[in-house]
PDB file of N, CA and C in Angstrom:
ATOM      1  N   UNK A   1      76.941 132.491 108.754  1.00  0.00           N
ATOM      2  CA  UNK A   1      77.450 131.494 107.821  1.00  0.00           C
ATOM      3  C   UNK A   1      78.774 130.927 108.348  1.00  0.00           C
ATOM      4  N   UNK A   2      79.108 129.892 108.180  1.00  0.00           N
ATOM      5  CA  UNK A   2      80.013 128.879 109.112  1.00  0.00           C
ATOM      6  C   UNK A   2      81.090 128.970 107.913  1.00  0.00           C
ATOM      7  N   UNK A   3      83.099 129.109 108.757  1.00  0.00           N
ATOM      8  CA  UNK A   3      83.622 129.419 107.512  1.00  0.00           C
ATOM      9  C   UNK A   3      83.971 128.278 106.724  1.00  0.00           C
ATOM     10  N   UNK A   4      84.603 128.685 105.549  1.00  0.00           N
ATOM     11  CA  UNK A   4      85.337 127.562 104.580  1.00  0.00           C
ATOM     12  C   UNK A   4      86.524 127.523 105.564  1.00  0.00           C
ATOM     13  N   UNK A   5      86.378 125.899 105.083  1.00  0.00           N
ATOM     14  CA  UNK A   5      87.337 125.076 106.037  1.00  0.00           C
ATOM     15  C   UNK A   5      88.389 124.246 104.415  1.00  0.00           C
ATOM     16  N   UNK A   6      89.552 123.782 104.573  1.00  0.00           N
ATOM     17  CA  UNK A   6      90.213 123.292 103.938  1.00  0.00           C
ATOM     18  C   UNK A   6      91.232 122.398 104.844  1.00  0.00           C
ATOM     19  N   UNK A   7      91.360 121.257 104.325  1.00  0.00           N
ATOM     20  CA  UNK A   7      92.557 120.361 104.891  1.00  0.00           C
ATOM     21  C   UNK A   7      93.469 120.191 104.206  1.00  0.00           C
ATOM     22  N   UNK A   8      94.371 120.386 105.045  1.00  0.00           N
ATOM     23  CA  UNK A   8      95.614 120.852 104.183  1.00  0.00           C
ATOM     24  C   UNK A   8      96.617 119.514 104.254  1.00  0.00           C
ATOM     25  N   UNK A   9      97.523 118.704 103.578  1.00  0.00           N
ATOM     26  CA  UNK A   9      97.973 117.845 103.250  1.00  0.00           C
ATOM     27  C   UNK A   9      99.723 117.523 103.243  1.00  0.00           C
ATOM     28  N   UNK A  10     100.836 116.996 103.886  1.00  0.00           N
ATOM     29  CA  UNK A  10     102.002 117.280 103.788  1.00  0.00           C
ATOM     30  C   UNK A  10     102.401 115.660 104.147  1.00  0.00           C
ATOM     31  N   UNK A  11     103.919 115.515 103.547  1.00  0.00           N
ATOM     32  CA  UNK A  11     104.342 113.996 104.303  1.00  0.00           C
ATOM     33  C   UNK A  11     105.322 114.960 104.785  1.00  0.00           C
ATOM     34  N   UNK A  12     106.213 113.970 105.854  1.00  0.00           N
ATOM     35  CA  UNK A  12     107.391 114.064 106.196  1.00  0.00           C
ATOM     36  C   UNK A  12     108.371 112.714 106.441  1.00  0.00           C
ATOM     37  N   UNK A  13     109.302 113.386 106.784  1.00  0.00           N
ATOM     38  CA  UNK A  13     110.331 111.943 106.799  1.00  0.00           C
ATOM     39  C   UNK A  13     110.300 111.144 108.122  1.00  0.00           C
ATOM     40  N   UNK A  14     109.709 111.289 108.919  1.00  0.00           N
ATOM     41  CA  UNK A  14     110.200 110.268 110.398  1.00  0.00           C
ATOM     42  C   UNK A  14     109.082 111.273 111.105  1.00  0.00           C
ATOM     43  N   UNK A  15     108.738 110.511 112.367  1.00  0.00           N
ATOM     44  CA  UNK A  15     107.837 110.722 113.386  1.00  0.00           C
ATOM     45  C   UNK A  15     107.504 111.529 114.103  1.00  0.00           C
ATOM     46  N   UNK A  16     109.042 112.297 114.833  1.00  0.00           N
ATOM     47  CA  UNK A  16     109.838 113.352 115.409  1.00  0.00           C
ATOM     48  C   UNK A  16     109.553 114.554 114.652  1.00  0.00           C
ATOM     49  N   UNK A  17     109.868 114.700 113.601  1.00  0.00           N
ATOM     50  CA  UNK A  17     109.518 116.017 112.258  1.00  0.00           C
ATOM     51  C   UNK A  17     107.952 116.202 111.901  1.00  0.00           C
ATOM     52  N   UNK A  18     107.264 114.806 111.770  1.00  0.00           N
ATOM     53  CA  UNK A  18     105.673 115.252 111.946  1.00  0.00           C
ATOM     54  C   UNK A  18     105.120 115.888 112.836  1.00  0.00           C
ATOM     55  N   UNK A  19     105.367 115.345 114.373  1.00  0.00           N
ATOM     56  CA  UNK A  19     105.358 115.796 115.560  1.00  0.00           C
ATOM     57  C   UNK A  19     105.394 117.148 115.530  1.00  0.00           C
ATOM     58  N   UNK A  20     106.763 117.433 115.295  1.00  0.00           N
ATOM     59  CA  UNK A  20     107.215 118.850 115.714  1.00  0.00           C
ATOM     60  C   UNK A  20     106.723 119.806 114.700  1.00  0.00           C
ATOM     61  N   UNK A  21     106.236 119.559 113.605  1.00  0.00           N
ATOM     62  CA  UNK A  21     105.291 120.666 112.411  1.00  0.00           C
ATOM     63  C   UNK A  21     104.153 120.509 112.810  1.00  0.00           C
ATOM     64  N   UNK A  22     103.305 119.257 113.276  1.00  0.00           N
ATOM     65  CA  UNK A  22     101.853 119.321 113.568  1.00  0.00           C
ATOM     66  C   UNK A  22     101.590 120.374 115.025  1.00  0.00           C
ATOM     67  N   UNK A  23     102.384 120.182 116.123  1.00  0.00           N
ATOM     68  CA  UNK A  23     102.616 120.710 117.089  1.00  0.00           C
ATOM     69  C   UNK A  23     102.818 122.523 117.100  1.00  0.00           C
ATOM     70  N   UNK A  24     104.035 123.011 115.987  1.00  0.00           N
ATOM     71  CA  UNK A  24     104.109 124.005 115.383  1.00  0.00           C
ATOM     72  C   UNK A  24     102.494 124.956 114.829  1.00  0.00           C
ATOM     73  N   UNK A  25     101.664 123.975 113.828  1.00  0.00           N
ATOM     74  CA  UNK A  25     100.717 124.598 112.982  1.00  0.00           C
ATOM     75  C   UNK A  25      99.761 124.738 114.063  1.00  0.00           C
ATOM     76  N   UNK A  26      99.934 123.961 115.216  1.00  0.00           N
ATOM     77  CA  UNK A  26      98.033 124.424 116.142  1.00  0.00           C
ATOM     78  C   UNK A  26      98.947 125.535 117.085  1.00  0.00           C
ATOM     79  N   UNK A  27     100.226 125.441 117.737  1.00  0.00           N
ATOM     80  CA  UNK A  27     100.660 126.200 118.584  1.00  0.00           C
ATOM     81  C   UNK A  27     100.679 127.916 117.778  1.00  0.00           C
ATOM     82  N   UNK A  28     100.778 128.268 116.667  1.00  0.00           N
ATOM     83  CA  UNK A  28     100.689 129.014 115.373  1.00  0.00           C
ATOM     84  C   UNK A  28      99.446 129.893 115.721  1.00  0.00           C
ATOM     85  N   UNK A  29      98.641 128.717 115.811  1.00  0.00           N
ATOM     86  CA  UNK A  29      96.707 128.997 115.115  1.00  0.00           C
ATOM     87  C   UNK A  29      96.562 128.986 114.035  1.00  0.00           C
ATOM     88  N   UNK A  30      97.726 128.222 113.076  1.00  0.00           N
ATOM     89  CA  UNK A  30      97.562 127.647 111.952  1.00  0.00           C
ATOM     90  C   UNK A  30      96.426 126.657 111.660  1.00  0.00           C
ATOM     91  N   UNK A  31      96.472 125.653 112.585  1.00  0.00           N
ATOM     92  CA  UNK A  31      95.553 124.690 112.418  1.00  0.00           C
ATOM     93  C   UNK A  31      94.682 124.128 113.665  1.00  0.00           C
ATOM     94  N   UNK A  32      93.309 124.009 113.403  1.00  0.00           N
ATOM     95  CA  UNK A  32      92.735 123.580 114.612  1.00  0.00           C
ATOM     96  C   UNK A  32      93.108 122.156 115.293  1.00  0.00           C
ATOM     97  N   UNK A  33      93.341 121.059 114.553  1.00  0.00           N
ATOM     98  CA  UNK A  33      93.917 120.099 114.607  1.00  0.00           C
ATOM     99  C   UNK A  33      94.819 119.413 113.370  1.00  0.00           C
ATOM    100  N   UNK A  34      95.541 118.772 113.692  1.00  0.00           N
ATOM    101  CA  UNK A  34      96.455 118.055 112.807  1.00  0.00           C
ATOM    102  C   UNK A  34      96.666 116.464 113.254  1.00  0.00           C
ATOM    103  N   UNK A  35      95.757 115.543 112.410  1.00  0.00           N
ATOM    104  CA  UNK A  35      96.082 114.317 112.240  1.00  0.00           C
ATOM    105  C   UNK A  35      97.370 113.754 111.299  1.00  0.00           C
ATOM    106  N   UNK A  36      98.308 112.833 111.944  1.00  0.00           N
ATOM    107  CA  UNK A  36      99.563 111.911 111.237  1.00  0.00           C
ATOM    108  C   UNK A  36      99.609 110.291 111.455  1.00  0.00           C
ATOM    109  N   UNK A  37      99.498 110.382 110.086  1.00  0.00           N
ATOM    110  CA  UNK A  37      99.357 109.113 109.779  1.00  0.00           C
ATOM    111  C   UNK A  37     100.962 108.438 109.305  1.00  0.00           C
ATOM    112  N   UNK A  38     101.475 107.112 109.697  1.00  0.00           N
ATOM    113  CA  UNK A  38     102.342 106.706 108.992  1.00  0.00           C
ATOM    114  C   UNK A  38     102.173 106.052 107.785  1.00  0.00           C
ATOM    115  N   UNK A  39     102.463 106.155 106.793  1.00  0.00           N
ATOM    116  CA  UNK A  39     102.530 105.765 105.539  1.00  0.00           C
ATOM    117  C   UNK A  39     103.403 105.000 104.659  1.00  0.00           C
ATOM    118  N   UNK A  40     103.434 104.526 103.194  1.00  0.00           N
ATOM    119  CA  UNK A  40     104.344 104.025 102.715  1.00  0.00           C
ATOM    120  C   UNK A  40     104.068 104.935 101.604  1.00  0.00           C
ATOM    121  N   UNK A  41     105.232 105.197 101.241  1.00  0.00           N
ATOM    122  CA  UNK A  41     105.072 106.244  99.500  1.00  0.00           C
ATOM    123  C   UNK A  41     105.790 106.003  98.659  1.00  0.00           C
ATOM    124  N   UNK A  42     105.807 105.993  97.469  1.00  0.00           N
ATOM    125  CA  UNK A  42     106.645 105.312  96.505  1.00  0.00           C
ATOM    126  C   UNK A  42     106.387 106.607  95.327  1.00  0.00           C
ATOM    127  N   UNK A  43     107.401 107.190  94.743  1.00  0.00           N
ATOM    128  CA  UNK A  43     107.808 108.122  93.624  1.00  0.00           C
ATOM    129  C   UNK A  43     108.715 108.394  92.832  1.00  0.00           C
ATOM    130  N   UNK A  44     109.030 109.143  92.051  1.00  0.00           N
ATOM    131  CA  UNK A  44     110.658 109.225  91.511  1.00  0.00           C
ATOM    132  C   UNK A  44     111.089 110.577  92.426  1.00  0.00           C
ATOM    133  N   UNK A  45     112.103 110.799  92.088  1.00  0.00           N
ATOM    134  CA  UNK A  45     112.949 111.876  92.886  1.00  0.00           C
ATOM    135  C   UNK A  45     114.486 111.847  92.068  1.00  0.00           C
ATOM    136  N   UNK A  46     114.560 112.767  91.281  1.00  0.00           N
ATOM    137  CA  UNK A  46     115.807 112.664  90.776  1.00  0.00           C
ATOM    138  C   UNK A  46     116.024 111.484  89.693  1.00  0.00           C
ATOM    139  N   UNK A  47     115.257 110.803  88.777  1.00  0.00           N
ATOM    140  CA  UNK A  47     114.822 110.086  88.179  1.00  0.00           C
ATOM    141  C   UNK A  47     115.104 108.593  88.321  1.00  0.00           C
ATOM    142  N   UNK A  48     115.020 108.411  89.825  1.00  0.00           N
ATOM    143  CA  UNK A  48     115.458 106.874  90.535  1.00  0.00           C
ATOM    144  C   UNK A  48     113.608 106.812  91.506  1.00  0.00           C
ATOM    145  N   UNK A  49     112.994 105.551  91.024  1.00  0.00           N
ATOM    146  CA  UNK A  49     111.800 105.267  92.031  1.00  0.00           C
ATOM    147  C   UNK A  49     112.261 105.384  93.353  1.00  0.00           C
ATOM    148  N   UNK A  50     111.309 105.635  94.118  1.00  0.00           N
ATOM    149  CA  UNK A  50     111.565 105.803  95.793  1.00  0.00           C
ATOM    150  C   UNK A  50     110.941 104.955  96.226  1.00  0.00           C
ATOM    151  N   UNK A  51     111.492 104.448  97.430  1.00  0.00           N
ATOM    152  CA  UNK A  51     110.078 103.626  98.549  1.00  0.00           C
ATOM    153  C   UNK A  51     110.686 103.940  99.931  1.00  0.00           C
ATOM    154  N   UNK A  52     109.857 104.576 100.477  1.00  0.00           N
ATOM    155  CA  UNK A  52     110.045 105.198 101.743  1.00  0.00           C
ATOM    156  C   UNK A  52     108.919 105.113 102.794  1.00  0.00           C
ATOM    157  N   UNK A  53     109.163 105.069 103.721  1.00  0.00           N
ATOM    158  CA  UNK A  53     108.490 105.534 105.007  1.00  0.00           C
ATOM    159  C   UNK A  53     108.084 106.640 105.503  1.00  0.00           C
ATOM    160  N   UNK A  54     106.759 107.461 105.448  1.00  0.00           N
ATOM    161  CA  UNK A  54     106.568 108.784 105.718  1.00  0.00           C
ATOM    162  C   UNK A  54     105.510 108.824 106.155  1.00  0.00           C
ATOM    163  N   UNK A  55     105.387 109.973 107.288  1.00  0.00           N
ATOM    164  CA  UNK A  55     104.444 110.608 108.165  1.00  0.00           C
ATOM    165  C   UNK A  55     103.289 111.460 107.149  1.00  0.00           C
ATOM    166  N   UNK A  56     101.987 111.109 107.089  1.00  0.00           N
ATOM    167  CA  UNK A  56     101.358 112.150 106.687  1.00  0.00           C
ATOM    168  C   UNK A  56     100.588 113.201 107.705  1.00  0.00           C
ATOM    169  N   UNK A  57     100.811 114.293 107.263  1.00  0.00           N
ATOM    170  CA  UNK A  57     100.051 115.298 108.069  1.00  0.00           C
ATOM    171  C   UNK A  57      98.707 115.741 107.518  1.00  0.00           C
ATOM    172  N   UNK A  58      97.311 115.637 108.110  1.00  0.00           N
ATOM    173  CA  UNK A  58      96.263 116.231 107.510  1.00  0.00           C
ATOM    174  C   UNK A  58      96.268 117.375 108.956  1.00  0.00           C
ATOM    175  N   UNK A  59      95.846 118.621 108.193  1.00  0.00           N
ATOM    176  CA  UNK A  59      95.706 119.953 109.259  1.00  0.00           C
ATOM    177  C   UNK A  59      94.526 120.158 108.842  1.00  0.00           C
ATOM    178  N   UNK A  60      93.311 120.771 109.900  1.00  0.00           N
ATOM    179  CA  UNK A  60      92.380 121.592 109.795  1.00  0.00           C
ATOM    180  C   UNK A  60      92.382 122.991 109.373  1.00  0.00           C
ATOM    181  N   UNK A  61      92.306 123.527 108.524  1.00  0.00           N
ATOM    182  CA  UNK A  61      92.456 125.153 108.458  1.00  0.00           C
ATOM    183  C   UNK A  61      91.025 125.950 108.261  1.00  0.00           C
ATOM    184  N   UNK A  62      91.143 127.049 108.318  1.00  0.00           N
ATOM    185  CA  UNK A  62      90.355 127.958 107.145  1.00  0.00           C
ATOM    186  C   UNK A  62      91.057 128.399 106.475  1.00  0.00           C
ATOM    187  N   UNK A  63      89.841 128.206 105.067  1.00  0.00           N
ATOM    188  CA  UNK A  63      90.646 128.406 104.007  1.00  0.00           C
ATOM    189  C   UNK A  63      91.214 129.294 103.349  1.00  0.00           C
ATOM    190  N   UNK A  64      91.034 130.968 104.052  1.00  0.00           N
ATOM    191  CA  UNK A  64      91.346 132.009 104.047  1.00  0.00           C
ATOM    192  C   UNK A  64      92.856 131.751 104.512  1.00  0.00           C
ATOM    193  N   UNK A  65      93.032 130.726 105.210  1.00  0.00           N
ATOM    194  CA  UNK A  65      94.711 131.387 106.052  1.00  0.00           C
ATOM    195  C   UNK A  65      95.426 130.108 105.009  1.00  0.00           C
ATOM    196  N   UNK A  66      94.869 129.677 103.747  1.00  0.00           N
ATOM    197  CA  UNK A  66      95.727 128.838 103.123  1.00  0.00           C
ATOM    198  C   UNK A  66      97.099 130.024 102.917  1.00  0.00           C
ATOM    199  N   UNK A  67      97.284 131.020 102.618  1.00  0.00           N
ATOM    200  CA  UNK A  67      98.270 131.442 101.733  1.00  0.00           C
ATOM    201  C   UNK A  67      99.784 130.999 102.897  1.00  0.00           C
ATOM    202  N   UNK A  68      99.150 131.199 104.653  1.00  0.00           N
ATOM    203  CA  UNK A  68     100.161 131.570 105.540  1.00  0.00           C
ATOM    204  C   UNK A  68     100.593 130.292 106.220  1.00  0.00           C
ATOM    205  N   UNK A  69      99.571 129.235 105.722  1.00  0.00           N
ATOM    206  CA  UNK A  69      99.456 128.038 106.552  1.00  0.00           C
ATOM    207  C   UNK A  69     100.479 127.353 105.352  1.00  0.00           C
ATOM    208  N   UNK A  70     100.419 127.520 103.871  1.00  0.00           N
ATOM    209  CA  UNK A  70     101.291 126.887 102.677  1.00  0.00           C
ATOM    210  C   UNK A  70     102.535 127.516 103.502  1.00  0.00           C
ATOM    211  N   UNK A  71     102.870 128.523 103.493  1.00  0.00           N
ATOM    212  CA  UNK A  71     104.218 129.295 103.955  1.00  0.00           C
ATOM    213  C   UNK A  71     105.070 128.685 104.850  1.00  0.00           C
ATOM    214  N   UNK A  72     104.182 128.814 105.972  1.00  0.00           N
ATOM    215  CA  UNK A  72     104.410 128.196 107.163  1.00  0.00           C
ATOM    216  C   UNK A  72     105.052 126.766 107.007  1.00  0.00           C
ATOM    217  N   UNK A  73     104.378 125.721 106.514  1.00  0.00           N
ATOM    218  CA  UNK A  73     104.382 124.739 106.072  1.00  0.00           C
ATOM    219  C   UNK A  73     106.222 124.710 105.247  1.00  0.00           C
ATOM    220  N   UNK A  74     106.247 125.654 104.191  1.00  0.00           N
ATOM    221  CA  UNK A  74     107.428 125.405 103.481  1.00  0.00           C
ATOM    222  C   UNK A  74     108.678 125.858 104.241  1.00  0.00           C
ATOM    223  N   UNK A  75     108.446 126.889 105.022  1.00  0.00           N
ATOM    224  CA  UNK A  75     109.443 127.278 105.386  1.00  0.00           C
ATOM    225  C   UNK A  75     110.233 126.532 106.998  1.00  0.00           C
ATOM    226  N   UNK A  76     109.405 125.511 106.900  1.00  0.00           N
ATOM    227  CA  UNK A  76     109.574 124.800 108.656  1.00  0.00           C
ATOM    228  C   UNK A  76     109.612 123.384 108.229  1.00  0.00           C
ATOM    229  N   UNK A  77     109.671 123.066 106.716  1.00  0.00           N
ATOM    230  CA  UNK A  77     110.008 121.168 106.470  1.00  0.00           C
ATOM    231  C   UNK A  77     111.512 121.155 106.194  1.00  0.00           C
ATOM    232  N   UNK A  78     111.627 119.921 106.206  1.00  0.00           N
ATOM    233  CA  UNK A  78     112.833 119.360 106.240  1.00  0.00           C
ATOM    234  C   UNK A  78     113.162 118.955 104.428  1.00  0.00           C
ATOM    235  N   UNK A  79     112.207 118.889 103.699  1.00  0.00           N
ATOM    236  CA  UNK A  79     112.074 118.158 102.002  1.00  0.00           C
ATOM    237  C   UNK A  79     112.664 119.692 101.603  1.00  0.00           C
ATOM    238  N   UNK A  80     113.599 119.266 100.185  1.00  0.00           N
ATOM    239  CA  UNK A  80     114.084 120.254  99.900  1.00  0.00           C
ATOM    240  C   UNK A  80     112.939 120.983  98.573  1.00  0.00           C
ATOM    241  N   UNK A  81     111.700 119.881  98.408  1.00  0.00           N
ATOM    242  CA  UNK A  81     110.666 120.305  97.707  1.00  0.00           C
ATOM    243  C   UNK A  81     109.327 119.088  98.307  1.00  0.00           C
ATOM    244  N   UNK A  82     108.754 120.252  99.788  1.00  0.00           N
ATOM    245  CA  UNK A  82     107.757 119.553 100.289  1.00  0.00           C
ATOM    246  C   UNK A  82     106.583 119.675  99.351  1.00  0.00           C
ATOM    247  N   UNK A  83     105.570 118.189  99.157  1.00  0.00           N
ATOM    248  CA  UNK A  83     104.331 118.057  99.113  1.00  0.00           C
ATOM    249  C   UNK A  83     103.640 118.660 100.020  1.00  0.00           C
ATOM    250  N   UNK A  84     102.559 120.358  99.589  1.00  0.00           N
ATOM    251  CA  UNK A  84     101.933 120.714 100.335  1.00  0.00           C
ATOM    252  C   UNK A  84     100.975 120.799  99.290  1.00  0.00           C
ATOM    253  N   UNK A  85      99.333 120.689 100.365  1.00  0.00           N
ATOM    254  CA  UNK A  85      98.226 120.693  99.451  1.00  0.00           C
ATOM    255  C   UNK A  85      97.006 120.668  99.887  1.00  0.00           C
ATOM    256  N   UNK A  86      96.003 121.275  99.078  1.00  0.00           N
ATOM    257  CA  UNK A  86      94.357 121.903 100.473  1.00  0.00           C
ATOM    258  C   UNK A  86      93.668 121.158  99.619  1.00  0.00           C
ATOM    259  N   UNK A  87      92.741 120.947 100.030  1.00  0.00           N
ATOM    260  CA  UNK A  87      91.514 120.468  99.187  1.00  0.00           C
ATOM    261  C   UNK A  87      90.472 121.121 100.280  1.00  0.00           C
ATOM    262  N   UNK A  88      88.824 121.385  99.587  1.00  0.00           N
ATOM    263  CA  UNK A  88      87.977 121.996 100.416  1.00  0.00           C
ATOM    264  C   UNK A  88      87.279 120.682 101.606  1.00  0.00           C
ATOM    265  N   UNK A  89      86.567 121.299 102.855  1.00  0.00           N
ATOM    266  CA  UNK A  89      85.519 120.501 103.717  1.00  0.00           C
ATOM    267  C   UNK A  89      84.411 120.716 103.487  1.00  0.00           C
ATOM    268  N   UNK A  90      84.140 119.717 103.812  1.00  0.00           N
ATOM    269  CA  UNK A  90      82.600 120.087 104.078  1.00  0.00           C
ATOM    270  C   UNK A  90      82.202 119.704 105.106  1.00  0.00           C
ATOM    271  N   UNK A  91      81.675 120.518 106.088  1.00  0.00           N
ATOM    272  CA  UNK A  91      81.848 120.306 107.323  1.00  0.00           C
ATOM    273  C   UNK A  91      80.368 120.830 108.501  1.00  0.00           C
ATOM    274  N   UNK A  92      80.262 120.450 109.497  1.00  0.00           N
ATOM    275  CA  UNK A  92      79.002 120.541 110.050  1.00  0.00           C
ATOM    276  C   UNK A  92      79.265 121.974 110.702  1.00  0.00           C
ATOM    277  N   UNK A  93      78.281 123.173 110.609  1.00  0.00           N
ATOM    278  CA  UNK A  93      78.581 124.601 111.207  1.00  0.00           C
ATOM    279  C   UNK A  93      79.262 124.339 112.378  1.00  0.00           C
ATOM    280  N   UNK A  94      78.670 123.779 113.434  1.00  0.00           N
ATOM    281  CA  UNK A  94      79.318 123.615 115.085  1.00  0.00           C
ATOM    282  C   UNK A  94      81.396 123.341 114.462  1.00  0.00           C
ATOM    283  N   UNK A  95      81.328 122.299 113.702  1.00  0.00           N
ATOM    284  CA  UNK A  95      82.777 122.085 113.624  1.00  0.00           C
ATOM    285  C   UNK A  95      83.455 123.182 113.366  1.00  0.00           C
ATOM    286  N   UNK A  96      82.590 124.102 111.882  1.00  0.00           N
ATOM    287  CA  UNK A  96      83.464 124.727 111.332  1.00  0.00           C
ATOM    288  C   UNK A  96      83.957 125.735 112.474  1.00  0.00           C
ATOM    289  N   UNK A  97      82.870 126.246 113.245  1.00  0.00           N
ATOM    290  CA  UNK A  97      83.224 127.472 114.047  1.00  0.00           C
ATOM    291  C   UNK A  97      84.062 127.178 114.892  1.00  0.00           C
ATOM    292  N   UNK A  98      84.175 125.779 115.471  1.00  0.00           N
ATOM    293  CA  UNK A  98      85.603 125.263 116.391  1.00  0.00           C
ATOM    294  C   UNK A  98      86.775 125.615 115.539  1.00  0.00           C
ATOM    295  N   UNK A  99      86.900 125.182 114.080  1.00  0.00           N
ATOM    296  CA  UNK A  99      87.972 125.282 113.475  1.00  0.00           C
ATOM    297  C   UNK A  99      88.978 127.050 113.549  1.00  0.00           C
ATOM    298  N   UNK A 100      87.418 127.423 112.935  1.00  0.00           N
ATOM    299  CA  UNK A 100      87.741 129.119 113.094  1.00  0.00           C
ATOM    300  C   UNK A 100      88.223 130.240 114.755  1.00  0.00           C
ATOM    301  N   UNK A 101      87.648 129.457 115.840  1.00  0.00           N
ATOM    302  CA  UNK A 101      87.980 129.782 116.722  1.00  0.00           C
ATOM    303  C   UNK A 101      89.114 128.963 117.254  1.00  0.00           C
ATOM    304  N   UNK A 102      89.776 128.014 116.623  1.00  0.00           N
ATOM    305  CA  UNK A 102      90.780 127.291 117.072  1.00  0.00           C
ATOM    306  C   UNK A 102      92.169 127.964 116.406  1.00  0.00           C
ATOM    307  N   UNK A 103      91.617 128.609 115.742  1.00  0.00           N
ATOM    308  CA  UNK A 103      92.729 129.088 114.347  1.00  0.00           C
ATOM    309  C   UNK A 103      92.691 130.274 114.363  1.00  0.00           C
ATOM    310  N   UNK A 104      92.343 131.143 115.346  1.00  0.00           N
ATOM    311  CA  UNK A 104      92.812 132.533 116.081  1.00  0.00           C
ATOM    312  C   UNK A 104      94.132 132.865 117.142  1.00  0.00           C
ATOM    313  N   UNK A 105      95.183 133.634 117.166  1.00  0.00           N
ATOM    314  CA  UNK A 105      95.997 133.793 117.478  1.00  0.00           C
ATOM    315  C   UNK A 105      95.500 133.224 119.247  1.00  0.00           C
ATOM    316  N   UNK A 106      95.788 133.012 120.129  1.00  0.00           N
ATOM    317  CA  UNK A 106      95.387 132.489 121.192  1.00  0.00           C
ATOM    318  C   UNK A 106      94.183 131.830 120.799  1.00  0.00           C
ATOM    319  N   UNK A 107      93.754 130.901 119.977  1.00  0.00           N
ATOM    320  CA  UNK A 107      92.519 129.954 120.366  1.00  0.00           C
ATOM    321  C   UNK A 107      92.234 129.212 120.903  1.00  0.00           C
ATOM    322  N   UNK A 108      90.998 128.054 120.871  1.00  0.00           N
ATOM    323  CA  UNK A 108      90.852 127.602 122.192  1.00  0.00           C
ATOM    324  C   UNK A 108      91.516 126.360 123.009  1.00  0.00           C
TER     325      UNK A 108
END
């Protein structure tokens, strides 16, 4: 049986900081891959609207290593309250098992 896979979800502030966390989560075996997207985001923060410029990060995980991959994630951003967040895959067996063997301490 091919594992549960989850993509895990984060912005950041500038290009350099996506870089260097996406780079972080596969060098880890946090994540098999990590796509960043630039974005526009708009929210409150301190009860003033925002409009900003931000990097999104989508990571590949299994969804077993959510607890270390959230961790990981909080303890290596720059937001003094990062957006982190999984939702499940659904995904073709061949992928999942790349994911799972990508997301082993030396993977591939």
């Amino acid at each position: 049986m091919a594992p549960a896979l989850i993509a895990v979800f984060t912005t950041l502030p500038d290009e350099a900081s996506a870089h260097t966390l996406a780079e972080a989560l596969v060098r880890e075996g946090l994540a098999a891959c990590v796509q960043l997207h630039a974005i526009r985001s708009v929210y409150t923060w301190q009860g003033a609207l925002q409009r900003d410029a931000e990097w999104r990060l989508l990571a590949k995980c299994r969804a077993e290593a959510w607890p270390q991959v959230r961790d990981f994630i909080a303890a290596h951003h720059p937001y003094e309250l990062p957006a982190i967040w999984a939702t499940p895959i659904e995904a073709s067996a061949a992928y999942a098992e790349w994911v799972a063997a990508s997301t082993q301490p030396g993977g591939a």
